[in-house]
C-alpha atoms as a PDB file:
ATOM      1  CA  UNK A   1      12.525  -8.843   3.659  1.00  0.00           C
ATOM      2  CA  UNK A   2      12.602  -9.772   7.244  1.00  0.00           C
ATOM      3  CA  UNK A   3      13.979  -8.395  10.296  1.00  0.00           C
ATOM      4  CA  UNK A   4      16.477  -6.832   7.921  1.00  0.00           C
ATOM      5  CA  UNK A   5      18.765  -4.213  10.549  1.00  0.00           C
ATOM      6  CA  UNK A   6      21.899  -2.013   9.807  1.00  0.00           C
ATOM      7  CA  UNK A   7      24.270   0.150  11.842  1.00  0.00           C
ATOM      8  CA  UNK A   8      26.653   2.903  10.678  1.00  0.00           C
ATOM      9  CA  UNK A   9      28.873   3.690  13.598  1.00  0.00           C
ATOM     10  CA  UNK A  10      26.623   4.156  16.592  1.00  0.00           C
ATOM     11  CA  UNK A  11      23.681   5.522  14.478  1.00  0.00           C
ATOM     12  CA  UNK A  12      20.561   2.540  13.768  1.00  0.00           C
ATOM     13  CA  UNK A  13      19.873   3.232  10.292  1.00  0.00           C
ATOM     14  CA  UNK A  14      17.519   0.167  10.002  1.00  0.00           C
ATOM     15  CA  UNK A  15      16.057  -1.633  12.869  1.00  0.00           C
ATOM     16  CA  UNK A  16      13.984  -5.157  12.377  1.00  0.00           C
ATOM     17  CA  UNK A  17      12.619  -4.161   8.763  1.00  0.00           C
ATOM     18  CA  UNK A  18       9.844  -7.163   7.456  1.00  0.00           C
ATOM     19  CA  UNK A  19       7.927  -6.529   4.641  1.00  0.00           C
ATOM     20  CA  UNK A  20       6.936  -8.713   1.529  1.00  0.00           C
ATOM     21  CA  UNK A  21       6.960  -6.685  -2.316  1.00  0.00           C
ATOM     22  CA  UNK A  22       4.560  -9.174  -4.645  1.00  0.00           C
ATOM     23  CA  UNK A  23       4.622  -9.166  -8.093  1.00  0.00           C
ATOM     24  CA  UNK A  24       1.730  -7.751  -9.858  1.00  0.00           C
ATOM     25  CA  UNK A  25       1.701  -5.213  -7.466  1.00  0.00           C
ATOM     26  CA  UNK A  26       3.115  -1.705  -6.158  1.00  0.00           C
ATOM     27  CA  UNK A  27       4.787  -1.460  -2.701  1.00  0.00           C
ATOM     28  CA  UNK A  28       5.412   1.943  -1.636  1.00  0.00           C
ATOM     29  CA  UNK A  29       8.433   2.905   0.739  1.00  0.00           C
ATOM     30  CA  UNK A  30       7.507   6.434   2.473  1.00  0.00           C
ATOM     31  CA  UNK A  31       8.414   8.418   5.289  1.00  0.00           C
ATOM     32  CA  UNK A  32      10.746  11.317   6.694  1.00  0.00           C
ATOM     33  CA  UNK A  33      14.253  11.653   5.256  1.00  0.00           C
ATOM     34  CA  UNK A  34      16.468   9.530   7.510  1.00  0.00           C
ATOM     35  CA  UNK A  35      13.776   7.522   7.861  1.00  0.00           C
ATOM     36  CA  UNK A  36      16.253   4.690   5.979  1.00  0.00           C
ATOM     37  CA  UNK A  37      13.919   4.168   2.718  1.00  0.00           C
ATOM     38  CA  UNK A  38      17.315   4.571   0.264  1.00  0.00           C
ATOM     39  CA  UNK A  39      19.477   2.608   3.008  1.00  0.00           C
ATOM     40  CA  UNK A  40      16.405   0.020   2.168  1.00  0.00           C
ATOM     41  CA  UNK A  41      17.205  -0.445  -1.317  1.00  0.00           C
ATOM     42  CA  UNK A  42      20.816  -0.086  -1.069  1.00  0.00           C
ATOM     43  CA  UNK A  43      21.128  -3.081   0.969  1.00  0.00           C
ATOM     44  CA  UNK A  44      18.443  -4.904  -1.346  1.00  0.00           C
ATOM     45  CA  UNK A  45      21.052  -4.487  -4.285  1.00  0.00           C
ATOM     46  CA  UNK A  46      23.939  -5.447  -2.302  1.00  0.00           C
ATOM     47  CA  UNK A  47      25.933  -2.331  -2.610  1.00  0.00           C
ATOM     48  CA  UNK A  48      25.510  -2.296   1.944  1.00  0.00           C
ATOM     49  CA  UNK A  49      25.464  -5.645   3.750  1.00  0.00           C
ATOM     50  CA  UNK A  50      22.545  -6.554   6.561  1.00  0.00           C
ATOM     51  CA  UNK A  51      23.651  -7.122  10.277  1.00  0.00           C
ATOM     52  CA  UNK A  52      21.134  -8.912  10.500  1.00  0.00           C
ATOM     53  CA  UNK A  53      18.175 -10.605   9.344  1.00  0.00           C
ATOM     54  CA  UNK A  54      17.208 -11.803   5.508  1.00  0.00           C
ATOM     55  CA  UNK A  55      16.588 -10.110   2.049  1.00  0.00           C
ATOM     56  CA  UNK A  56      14.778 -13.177  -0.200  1.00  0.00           C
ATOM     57  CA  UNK A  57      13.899 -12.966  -3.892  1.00  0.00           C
ATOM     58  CA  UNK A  58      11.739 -16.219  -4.280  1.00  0.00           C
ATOM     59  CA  UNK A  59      12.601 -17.728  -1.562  1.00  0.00           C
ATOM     60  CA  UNK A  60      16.474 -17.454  -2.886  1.00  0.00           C
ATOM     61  CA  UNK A  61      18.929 -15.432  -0.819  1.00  0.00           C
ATOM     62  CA  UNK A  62      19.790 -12.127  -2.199  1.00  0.00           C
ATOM     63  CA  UNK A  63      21.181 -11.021   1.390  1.00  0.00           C
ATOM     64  CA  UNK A  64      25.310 -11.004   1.038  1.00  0.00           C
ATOM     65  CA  UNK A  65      25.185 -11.075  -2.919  1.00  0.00           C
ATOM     66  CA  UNK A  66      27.557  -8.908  -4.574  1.00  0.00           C
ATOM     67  CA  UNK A  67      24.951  -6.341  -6.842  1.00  0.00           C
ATOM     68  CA  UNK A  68      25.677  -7.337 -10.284  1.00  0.00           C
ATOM     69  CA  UNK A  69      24.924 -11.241  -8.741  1.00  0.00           C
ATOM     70  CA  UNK A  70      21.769  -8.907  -7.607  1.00  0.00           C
ATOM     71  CA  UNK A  71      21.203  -7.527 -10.594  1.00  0.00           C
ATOM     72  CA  UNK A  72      21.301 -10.907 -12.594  1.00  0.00           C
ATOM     73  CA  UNK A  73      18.921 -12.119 -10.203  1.00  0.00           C
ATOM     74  CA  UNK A  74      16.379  -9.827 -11.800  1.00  0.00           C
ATOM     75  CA  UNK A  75      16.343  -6.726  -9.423  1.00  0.00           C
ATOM     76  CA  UNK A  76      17.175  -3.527 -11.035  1.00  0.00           C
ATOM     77  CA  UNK A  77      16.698   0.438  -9.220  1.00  0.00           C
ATOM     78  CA  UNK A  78      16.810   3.795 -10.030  1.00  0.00           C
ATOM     79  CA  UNK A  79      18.800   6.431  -7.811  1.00  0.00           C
ATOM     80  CA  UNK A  80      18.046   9.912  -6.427  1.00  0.00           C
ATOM     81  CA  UNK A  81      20.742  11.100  -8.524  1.00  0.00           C
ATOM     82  CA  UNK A  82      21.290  10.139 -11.960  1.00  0.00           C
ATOM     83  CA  UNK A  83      24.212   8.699 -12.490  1.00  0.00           C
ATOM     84  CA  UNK A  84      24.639   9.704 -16.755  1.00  0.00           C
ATOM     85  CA  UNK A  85      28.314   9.399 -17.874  1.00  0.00           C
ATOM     86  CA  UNK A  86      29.141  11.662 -20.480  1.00  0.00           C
ATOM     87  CA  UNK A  87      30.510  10.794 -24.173  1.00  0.00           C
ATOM     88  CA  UNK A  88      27.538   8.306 -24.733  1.00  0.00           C
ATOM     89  CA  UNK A  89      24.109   9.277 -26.777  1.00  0.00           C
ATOM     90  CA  UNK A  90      20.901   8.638 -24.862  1.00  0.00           C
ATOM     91  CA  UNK A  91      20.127   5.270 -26.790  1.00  0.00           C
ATOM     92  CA  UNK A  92      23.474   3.806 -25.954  1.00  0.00           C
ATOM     93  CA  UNK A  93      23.353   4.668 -22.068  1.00  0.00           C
ATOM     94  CA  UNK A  94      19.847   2.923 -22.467  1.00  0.00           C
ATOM     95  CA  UNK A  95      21.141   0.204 -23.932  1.00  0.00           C
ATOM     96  CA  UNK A  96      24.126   0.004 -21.365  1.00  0.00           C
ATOM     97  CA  UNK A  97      21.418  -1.617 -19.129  1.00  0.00           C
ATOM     98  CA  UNK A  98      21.706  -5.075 -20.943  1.00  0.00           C
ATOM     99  CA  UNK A  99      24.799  -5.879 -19.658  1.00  0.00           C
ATOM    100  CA  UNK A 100      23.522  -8.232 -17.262  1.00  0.00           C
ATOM    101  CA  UNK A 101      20.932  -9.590 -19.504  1.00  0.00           C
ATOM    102  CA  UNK A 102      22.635 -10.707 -22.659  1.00  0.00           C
ATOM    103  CA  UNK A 103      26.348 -10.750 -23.207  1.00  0.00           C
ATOM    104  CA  UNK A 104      29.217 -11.530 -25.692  1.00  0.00           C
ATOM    105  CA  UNK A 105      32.392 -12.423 -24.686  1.00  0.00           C
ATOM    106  CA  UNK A 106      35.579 -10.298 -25.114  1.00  0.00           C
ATOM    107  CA  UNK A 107      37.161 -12.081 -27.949  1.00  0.00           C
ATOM    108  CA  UNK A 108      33.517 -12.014 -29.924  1.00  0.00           C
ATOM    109  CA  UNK A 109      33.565  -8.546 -29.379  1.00  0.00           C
ATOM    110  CA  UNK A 110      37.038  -7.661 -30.300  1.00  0.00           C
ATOM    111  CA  UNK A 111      36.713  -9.899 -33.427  1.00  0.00           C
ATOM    112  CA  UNK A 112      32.960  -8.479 -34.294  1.00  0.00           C
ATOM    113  CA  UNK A 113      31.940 -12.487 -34.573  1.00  0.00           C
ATOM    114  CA  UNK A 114      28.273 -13.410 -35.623  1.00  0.00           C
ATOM    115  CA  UNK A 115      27.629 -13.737 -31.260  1.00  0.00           C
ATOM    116  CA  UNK A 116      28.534 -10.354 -30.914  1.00  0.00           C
ATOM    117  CA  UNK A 117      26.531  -8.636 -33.668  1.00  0.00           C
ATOM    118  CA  UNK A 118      23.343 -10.383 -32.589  1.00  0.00           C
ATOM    119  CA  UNK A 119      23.786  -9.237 -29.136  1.00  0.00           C
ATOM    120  CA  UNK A 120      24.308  -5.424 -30.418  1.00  0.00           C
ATOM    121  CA  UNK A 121      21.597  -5.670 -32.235  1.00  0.00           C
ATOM    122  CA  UNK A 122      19.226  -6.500 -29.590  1.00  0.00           C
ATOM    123  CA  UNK A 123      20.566  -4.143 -27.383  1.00  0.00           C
ATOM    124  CA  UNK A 124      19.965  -1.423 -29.861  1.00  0.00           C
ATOM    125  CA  UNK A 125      16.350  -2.906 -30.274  1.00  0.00           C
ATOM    126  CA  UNK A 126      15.176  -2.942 -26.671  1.00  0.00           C
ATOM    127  CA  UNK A 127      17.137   0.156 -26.077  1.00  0.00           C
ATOM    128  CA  UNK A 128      14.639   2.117 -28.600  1.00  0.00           C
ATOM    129  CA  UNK A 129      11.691  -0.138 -27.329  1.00  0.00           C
ATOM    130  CA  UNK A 130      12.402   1.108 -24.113  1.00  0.00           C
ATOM    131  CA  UNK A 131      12.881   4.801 -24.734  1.00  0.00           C
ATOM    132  CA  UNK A 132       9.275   4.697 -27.021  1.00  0.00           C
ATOM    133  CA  UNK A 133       8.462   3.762 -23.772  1.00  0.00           C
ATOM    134  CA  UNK A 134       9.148   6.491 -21.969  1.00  0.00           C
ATOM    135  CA  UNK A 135       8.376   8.705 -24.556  1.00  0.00           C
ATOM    136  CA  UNK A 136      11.865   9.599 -25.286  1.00  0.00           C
ATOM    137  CA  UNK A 137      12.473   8.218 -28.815  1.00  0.00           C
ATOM    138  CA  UNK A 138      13.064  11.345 -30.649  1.00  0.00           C
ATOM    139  CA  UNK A 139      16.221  12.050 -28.150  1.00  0.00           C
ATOM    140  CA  UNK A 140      18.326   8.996 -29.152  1.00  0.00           C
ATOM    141  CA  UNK A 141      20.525  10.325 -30.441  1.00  0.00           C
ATOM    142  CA  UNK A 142      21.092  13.242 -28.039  1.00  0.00           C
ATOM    143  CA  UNK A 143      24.010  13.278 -25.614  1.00  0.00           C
ATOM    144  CA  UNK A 144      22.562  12.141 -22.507  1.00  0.00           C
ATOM    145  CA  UNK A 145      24.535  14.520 -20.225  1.00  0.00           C
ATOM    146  CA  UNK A 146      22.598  17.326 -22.347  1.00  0.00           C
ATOM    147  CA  UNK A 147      19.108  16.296 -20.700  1.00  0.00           C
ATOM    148  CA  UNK A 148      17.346  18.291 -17.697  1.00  0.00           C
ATOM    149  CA  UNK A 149      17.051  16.488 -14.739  1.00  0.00           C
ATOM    150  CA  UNK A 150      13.060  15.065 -15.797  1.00  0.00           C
ATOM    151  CA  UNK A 151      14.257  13.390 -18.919  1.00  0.00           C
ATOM    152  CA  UNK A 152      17.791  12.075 -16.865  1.00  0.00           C
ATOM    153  CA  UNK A 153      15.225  10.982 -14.414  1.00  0.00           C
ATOM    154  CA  UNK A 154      13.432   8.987 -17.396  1.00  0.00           C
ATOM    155  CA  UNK A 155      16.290   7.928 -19.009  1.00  0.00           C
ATOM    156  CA  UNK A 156      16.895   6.179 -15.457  1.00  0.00           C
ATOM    157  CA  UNK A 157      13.330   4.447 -15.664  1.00  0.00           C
ATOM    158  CA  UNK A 158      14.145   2.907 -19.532  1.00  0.00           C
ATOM    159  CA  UNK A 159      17.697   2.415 -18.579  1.00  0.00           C
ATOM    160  CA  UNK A 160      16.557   0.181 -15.896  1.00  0.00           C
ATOM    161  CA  UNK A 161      13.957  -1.924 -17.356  1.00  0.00           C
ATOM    162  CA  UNK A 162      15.455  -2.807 -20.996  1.00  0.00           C
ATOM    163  CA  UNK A 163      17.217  -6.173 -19.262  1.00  0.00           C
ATOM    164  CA  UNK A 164      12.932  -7.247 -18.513  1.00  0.00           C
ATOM    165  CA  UNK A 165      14.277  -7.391 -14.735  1.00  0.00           C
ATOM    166  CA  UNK A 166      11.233  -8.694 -12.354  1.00  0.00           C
ATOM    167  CA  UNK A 167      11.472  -6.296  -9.583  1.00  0.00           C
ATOM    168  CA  UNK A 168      12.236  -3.047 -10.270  1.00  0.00           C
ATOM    169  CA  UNK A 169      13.025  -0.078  -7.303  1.00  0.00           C
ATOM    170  CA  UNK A 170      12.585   3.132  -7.923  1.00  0.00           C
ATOM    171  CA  UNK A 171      13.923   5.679  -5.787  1.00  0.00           C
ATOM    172  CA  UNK A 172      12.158   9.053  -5.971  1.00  0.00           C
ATOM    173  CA  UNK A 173      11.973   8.728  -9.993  1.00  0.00           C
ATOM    174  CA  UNK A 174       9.286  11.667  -9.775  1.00  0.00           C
ATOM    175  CA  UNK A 175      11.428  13.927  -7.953  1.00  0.00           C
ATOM    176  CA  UNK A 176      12.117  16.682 -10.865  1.00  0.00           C
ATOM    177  CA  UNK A 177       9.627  15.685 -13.733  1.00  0.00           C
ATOM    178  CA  UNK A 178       6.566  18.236 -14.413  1.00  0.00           C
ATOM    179  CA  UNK A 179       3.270  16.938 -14.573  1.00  0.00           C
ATOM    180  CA  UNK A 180       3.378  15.500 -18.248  1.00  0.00           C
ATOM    181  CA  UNK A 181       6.220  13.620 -17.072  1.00  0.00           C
ATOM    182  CA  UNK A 182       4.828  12.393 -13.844  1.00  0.00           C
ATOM    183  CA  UNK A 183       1.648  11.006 -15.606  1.00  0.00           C
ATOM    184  CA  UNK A 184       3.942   9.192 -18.294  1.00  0.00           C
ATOM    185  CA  UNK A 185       5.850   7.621 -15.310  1.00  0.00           C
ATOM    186  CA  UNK A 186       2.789   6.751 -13.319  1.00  0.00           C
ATOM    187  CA  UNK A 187       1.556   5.036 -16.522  1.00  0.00           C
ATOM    188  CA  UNK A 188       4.736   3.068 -17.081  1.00  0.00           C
ATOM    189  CA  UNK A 189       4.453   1.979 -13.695  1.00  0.00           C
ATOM    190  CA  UNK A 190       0.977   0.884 -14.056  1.00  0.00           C
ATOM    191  CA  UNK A 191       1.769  -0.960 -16.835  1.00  0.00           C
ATOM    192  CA  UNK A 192       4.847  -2.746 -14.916  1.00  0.00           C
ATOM    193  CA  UNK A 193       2.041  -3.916 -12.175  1.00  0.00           C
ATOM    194  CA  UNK A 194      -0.044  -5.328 -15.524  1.00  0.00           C
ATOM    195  CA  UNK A 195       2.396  -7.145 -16.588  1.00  0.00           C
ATOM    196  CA  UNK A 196       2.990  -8.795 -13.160  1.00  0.00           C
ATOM    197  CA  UNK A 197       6.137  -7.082 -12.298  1.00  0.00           C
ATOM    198  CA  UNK A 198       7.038  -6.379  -9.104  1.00  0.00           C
ATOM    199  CA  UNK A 199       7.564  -2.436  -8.229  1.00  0.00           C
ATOM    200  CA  UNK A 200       9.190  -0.939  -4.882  1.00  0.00           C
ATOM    201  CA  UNK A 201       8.528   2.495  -5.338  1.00  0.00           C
ATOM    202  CA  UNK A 202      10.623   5.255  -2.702  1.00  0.00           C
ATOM    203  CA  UNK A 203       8.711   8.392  -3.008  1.00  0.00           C
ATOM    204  CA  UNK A 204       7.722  11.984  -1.300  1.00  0.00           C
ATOM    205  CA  UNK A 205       4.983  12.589  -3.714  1.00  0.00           C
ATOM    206  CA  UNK A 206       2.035  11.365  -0.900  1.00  0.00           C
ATOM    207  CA  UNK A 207      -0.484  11.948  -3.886  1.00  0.00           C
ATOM    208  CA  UNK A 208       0.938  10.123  -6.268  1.00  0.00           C
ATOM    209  CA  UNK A 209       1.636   7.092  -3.731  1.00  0.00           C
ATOM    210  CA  UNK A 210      -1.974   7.026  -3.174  1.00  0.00           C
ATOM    211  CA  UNK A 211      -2.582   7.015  -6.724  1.00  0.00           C
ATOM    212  CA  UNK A 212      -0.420   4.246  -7.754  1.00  0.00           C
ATOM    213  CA  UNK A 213       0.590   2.017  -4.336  1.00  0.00           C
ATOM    214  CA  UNK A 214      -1.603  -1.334  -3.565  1.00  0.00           C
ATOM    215  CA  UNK A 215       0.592  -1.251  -0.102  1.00  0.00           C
ATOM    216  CA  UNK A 216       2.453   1.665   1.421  1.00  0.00           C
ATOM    217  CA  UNK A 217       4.922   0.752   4.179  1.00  0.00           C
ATOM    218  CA  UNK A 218       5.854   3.464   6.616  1.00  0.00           C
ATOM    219  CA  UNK A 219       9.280   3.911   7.929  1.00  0.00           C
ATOM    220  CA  UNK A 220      10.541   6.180  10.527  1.00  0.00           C
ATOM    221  CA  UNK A 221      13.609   6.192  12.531  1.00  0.00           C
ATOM    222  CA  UNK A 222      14.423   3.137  11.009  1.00  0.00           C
ATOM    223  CA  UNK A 223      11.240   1.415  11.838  1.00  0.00           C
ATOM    224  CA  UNK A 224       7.921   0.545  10.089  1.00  0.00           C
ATOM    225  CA  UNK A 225       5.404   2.402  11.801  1.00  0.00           C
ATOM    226  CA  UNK A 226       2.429   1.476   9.984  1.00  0.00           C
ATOM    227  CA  UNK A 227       2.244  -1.061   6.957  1.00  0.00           C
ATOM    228  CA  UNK A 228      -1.431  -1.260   4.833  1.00  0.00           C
ATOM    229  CA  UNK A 229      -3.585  -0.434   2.194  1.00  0.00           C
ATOM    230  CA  UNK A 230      -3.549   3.604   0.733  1.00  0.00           C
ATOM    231  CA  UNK A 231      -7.207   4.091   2.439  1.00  0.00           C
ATOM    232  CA  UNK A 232      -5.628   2.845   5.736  1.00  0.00           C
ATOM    233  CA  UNK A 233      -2.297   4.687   5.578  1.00  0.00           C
ATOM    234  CA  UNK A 234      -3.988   7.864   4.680  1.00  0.00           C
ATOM    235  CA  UNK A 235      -6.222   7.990   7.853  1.00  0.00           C
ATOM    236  CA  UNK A 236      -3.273   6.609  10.228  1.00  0.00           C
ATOM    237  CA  UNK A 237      -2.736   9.089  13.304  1.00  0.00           C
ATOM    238  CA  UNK A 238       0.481   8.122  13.791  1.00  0.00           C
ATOM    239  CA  UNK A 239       1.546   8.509  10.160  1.00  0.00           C
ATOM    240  CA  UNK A 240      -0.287  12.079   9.544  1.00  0.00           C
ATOM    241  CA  UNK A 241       2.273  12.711  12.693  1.00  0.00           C
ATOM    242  CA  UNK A 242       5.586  11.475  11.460  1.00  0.00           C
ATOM    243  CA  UNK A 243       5.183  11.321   8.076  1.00  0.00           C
ATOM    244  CA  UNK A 244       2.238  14.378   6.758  1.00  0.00           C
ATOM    245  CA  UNK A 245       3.094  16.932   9.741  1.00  0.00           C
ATOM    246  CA  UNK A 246       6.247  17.339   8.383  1.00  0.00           C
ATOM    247  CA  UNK A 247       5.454  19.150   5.504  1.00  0.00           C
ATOM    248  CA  UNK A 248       8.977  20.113   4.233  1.00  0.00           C
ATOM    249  CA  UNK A 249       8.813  16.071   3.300  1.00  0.00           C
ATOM    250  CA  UNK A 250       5.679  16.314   1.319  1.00  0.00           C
ATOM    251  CA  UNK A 251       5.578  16.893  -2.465  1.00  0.00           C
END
């Protein structure tokens, strides 16, 4: 990401954003609300366009994609609010997140043809790998409206990485779980970074950022304020100002 700036009206929601998210490792978005950390990963996707500057995965231009062209790219995100459709079992809104990985065509699908079959059944298959993940295999077949907000929240996470995407953005995926949950996520997550994925992670919880982050990037009022290494970030003046004095933002 570089120089990346957007507007809404007269109000600067992003001003000259750079940053670089490696793989192998966890980049940590934090600051104030308003501070444009969702905005971020909203324009990332493509569901908001840039006014300026670029958004590269790879050197190839994700900047001005539409977000399933995003999405096939290999980026895929979790949102503050779980977006869980009712009418559909917990395995199948899991397995809803293959679409852009693996697909059959409408007439193979109408027709149940051998293309079609194969596809389902590899859906099914990472869709239960996924949820073991999480440790939500015994829900599968549970509507997935039914669950709290921790389990939507982890539903999210498996829902999100059963198409193998490469960079994954997570946007305040703690926000809700109790501390079983939390450690299950921060292990996932560690586990992503193992495998040399690349993680963005959005988050208020300034423990758990230390915990997990290799970089934390600092944004307020649309700015980066400060962009380093936990042990640097923690000890920053100007972020224990913006970010840690306001303790309504602090998990």
């Amino acid at each position: 990401m570089d120089g990346v700036s957007k507007s809404f009206g007269g109000n600067r929601a992003l001003d000259g954003v750079s940053f670089r998210a490696e793989p192998g490792r966890v980049t940590a978005l934090i600051g104030p609300n308003g501070s444009g950390k969702t905005t971020l990963l909203n324009m990332v996707c493509g569901f908001y366009r840039i006014d300026s500057g670029r958004v590269l995965l790879d050197d190839a231009r994700l900047h001005g994609s539409a977000s399933h062209r995003v999405a096939r790219a290999g980026v895929a995100r979790t949102f503050q609010t779980p977006g869980v459709p009712d009418g559909v079992t917990v395995l199948e809104a899991v397995a809803a997140g293959r679409y852009s990985a693996d697909r059959a065509s409408v007439p193979s699908a109408v027709l149940r043809l051998p293309r079609f079959r194969r596809v389902r059944r590899a859906d099914t298959a990472e869709a239960e790998r996924m949820l073991a993940l999480v440790g939500m295999a015994e829900l599968r077949d549970e509507p997935a409206s039914s669950l709290p907000l921790g389990m939507r929240r982890l539903l999210e996470v498996a829902r999100s990485l059963v198409a193998s995407p490469g960079v994954l953005l997570l946007d305040e995926a703690a926000s809700g779980l109790d501390e079983d949950e939390v450690e299950r996520l921060a292990e996932l997550i560690r586990r992503i970074r193992r495998a040399g994925g690349t993680v963005v992670l959005v988050e208020h919880n300034f423990r758990l950022v230390l915990d997990l982050a290799d970089d934390i990037v600092v944004l307020a009022h649309g700015q980066v304020i400060a962009h380093g290494p936990p042990a640097e970030i923690e000890t920053n003046p100007r972020v224990l100002g913006e970010y840690l004095g306001a303790t309504e933002e602090v998990s």
